[in-house]
PDB file of N, CA and C in Angstrom:
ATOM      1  N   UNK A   1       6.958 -24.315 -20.379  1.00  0.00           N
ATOM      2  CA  UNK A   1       6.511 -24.641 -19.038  1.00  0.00           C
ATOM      3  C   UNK A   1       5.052 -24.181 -18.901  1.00  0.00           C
ATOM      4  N   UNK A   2       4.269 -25.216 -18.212  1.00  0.00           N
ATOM      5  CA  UNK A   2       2.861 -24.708 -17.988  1.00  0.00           C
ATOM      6  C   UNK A   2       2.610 -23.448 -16.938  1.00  0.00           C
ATOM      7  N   UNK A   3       1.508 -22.759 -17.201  1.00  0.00           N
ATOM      8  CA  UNK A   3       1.144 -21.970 -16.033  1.00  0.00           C
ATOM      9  C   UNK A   3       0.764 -22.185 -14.969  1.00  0.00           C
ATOM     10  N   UNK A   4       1.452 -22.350 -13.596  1.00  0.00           N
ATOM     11  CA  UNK A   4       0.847 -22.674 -12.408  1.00  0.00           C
ATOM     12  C   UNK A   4      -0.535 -22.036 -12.116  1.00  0.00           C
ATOM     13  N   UNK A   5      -1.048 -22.833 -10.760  1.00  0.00           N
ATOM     14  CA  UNK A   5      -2.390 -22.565 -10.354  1.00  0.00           C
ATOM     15  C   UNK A   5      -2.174 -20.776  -9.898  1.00  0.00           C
ATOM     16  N   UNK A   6      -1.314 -20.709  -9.494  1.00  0.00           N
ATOM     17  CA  UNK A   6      -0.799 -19.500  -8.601  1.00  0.00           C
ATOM     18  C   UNK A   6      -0.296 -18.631  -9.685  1.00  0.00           C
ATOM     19  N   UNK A   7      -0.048 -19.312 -10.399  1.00  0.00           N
ATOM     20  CA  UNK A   7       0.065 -17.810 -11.858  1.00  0.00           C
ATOM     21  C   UNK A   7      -1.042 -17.293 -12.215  1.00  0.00           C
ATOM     22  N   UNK A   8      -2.361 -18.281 -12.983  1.00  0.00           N
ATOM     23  CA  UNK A   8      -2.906 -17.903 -13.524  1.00  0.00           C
ATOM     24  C   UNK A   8      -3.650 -17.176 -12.390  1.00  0.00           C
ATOM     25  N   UNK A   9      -4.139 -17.748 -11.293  1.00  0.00           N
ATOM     26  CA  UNK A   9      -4.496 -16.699 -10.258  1.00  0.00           C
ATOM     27  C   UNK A   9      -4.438 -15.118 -10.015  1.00  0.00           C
ATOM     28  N   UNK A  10      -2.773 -14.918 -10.122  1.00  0.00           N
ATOM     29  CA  UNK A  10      -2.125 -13.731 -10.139  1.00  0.00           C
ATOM     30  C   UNK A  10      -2.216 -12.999 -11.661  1.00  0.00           C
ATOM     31  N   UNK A  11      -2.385 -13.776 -12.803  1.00  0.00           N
ATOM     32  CA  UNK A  11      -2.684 -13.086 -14.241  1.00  0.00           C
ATOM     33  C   UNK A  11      -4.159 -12.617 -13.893  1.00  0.00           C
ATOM     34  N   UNK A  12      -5.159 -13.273 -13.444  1.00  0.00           N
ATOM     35  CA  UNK A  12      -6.521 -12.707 -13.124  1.00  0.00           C
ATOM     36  C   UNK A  12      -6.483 -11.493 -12.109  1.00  0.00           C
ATOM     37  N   UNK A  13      -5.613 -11.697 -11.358  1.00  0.00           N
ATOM     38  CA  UNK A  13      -5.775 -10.398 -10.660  1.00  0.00           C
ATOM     39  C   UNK A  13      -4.632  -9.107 -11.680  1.00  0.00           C
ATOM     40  N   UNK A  14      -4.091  -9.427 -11.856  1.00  0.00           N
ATOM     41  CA  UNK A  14      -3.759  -8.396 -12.925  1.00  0.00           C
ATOM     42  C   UNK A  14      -4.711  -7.652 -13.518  1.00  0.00           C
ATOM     43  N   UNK A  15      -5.539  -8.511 -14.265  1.00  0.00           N
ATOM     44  CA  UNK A  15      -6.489  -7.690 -14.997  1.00  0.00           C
ATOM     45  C   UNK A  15      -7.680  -7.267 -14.068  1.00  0.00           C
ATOM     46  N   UNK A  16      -7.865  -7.644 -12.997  1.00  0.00           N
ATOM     47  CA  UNK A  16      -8.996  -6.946 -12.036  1.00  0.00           C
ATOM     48  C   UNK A  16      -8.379  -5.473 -11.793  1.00  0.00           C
ATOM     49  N   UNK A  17      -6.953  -5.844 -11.748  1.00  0.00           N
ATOM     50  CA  UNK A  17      -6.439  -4.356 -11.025  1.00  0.00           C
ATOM     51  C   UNK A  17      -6.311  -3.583 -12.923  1.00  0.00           C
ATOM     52  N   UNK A  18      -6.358  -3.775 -13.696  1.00  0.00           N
ATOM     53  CA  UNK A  18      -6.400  -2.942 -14.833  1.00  0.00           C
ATOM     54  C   UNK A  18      -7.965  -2.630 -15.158  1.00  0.00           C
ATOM     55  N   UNK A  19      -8.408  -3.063 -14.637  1.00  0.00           N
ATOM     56  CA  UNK A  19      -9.824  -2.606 -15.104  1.00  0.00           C
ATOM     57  C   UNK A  19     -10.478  -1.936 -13.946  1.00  0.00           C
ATOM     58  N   UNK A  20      -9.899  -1.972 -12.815  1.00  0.00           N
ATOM     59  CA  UNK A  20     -10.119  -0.641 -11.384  1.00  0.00           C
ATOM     60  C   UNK A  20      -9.553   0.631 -12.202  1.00  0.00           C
ATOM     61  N   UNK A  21      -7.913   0.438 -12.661  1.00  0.00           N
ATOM     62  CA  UNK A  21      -7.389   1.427 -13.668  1.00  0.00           C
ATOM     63  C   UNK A  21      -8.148   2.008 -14.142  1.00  0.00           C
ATOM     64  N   UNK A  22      -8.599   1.615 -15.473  1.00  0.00           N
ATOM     65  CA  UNK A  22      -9.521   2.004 -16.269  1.00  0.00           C
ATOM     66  C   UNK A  22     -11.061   2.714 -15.449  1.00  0.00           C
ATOM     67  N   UNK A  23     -11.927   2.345 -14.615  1.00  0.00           N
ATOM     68  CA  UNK A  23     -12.821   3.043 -13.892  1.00  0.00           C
ATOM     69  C   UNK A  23     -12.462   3.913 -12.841  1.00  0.00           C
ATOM     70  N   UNK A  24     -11.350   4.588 -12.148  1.00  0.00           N
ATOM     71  CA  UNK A  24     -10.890   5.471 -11.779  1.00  0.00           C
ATOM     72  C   UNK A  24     -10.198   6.598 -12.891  1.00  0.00           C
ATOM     73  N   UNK A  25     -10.669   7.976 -12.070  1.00  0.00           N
ATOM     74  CA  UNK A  25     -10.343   9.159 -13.185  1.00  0.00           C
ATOM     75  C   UNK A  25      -9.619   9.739 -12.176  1.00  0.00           C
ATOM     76  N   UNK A  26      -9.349   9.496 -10.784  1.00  0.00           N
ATOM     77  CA  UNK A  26      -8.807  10.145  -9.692  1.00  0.00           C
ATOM     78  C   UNK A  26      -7.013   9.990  -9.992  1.00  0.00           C
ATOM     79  N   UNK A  27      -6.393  11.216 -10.046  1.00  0.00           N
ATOM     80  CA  UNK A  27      -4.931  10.713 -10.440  1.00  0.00           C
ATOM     81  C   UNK A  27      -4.307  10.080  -9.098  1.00  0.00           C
ATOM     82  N   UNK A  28      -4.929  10.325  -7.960  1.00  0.00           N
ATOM     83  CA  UNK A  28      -3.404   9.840  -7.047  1.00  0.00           C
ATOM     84  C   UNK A  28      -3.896   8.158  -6.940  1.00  0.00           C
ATOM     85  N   UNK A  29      -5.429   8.172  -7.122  1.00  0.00           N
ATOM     86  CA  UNK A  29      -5.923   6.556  -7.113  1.00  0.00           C
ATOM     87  C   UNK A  29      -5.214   5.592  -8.563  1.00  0.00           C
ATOM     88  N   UNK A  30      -5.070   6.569  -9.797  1.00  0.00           N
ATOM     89  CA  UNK A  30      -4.226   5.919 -10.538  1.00  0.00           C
ATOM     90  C   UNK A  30      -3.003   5.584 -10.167  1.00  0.00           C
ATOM     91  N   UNK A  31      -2.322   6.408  -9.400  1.00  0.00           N
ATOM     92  CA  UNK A  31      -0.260   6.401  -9.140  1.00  0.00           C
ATOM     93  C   UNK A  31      -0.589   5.017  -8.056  1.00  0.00           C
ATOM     94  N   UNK A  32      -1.921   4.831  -7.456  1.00  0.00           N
ATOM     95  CA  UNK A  32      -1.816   4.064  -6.546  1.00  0.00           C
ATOM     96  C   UNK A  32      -2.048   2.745  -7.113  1.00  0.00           C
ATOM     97  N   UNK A  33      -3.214   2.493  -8.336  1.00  0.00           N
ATOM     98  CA  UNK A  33      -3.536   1.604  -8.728  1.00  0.00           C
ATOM     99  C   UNK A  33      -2.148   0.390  -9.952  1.00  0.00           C
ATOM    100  N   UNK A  34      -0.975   1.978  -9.874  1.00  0.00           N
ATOM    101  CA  UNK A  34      -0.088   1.651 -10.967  1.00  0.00           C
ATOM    102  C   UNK A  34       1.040   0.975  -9.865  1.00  0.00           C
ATOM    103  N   UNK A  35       1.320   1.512  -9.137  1.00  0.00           N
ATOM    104  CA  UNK A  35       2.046   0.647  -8.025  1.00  0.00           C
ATOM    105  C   UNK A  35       1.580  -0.119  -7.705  1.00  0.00           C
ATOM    106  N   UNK A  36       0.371  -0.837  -7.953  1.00  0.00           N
ATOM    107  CA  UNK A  36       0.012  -1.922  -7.230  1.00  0.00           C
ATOM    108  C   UNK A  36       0.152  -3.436  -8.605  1.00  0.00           C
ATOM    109  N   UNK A  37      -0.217  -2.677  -9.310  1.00  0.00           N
ATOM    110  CA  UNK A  37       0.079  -3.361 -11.011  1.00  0.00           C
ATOM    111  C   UNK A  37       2.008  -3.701 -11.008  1.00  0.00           C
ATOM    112  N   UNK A  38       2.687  -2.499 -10.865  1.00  0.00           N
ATOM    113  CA  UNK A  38       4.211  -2.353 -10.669  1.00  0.00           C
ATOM    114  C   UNK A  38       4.688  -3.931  -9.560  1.00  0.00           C
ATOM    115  N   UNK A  39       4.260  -3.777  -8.724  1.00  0.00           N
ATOM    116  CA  UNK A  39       4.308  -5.164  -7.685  1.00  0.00           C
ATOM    117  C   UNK A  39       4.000  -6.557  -8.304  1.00  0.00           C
ATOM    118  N   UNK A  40       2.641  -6.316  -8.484  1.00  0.00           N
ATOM    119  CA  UNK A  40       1.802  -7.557  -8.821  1.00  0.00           C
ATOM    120  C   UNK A  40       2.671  -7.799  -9.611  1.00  0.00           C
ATOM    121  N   UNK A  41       3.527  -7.488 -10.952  1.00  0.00           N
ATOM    122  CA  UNK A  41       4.030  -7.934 -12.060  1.00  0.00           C
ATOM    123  C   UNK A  41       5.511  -8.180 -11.306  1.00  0.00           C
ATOM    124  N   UNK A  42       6.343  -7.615 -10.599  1.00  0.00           N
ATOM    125  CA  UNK A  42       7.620  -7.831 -10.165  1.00  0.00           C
ATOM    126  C   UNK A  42       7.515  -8.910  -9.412  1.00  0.00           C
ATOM    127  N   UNK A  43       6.354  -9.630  -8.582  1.00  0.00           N
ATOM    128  CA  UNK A  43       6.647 -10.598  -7.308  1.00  0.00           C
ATOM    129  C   UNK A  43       5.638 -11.825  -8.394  1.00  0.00           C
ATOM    130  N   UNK A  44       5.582 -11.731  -9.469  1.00  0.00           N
ATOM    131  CA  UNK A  44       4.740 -12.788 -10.073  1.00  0.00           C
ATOM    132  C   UNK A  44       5.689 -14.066  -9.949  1.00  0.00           C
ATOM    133  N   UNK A  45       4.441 -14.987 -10.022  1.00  0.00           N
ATOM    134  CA  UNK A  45       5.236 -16.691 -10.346  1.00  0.00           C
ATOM    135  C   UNK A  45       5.632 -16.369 -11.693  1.00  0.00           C
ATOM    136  N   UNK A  46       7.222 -16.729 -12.108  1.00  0.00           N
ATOM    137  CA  UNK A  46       7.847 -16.787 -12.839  1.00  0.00           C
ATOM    138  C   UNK A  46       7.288 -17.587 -13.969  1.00  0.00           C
ATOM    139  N   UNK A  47       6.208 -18.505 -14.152  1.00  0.00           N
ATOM    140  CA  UNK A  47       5.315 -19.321 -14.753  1.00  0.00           C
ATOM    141  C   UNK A  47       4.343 -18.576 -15.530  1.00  0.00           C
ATOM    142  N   UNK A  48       3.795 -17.375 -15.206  1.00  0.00           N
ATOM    143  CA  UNK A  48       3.004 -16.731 -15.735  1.00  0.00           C
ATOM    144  C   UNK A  48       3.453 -16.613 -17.137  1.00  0.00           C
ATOM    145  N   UNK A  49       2.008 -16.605 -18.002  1.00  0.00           N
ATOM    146  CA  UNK A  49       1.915 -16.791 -19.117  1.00  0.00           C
ATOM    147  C   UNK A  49       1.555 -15.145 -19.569  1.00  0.00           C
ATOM    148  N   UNK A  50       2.097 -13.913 -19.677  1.00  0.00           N
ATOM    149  CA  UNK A  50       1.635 -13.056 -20.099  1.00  0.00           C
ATOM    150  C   UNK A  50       1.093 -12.342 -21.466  1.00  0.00           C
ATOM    151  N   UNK A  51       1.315 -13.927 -22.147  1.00  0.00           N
ATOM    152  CA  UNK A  51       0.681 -13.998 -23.461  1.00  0.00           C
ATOM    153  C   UNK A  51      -1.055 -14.112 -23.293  1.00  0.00           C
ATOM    154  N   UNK A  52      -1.223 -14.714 -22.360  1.00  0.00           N
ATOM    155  CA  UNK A  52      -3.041 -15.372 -21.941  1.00  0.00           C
ATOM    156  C   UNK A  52      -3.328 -13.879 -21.363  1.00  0.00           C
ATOM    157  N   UNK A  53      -2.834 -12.597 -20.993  1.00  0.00           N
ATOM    158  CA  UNK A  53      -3.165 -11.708 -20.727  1.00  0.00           C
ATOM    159  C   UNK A  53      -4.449 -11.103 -22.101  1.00  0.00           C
ATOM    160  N   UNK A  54      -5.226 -10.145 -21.563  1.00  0.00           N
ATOM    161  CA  UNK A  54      -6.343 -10.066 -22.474  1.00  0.00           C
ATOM    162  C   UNK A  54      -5.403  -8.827 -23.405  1.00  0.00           C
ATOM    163  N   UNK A  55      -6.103  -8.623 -24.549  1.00  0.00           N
ATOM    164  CA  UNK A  55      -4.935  -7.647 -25.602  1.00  0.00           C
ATOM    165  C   UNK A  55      -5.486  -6.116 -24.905  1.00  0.00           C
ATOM    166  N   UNK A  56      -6.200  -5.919 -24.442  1.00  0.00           N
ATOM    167  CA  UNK A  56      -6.255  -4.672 -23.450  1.00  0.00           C
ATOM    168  C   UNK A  56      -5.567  -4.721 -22.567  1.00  0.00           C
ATOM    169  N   UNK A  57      -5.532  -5.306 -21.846  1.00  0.00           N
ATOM    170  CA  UNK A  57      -4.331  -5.369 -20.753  1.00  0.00           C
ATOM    171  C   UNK A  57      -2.946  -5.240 -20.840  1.00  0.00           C
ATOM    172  N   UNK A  58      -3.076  -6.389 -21.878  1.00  0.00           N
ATOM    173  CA  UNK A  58      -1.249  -6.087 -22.496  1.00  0.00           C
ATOM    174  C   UNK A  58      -1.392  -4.303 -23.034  1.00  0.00           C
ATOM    175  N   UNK A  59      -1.703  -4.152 -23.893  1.00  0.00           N
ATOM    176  CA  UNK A  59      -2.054  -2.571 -23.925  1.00  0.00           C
ATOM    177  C   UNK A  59      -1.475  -1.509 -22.906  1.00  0.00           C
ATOM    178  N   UNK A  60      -2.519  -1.905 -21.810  1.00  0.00           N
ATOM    179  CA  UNK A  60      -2.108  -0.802 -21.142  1.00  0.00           C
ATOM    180  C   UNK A  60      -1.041  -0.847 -20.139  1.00  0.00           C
ATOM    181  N   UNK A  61      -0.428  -2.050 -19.710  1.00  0.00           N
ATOM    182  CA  UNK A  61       0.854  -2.501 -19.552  1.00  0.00           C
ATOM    183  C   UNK A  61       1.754  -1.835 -20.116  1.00  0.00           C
ATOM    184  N   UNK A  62       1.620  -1.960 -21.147  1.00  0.00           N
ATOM    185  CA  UNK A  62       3.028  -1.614 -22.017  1.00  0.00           C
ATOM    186  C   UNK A  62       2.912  -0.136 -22.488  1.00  0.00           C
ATOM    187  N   UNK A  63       1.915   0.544 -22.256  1.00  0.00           N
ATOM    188  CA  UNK A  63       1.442   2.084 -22.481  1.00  0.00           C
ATOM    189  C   UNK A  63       2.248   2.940 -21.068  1.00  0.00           C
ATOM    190  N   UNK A  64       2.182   1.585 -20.081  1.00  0.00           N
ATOM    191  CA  UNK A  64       2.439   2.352 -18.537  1.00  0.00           C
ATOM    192  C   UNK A  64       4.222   2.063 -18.293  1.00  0.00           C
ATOM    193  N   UNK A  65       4.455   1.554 -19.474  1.00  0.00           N
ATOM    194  CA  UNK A  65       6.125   0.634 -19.145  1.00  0.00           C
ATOM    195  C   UNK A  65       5.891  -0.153 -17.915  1.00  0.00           C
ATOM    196  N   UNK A  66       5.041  -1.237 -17.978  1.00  0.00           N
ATOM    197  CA  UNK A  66       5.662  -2.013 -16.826  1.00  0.00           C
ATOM    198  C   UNK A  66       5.836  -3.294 -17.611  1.00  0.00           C
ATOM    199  N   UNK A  67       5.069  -3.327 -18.934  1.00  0.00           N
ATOM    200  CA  UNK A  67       5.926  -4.683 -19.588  1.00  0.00           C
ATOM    201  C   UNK A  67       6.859  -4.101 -21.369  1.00  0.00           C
ATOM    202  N   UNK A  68       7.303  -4.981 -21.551  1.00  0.00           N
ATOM    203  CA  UNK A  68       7.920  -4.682 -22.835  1.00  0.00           C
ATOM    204  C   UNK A  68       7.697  -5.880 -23.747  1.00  0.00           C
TER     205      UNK A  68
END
């Protein structure tokens, strides 16, 4: 199945919010930035391609357990 407009949308914001991750050193702005990653990935269009994710991202996804 192709990736909707509204997936790939939501895969781009994925990685905006992993790379806020990455430039915050503040821990409660991380617990905050990781719940927001935790969401974004649970309410995704089922279409999403999390292969087109960048290999950093997948990275730190799967470093944080929110993918497998």
């Amino acid at each position: 199945m192709a990736e909707s407009v509204l997936a790939a949308m939501q895969r781009r914001q994925i990685e905006i919010t992993i790379g806020e991750l990455w430039l915050t050193t503040d821990h409660y702005m991380r617990l905050e930035i990781i719940e927001r990653l935790r969401h974004l990935i649970a309410h995704a269009d089922p279409t999403l391609d999390r292969t087109q994710l960048s290999e950093g991202a997948l990275e730190e996804l799967q470093e944080l357990d929110l993918i497998h």
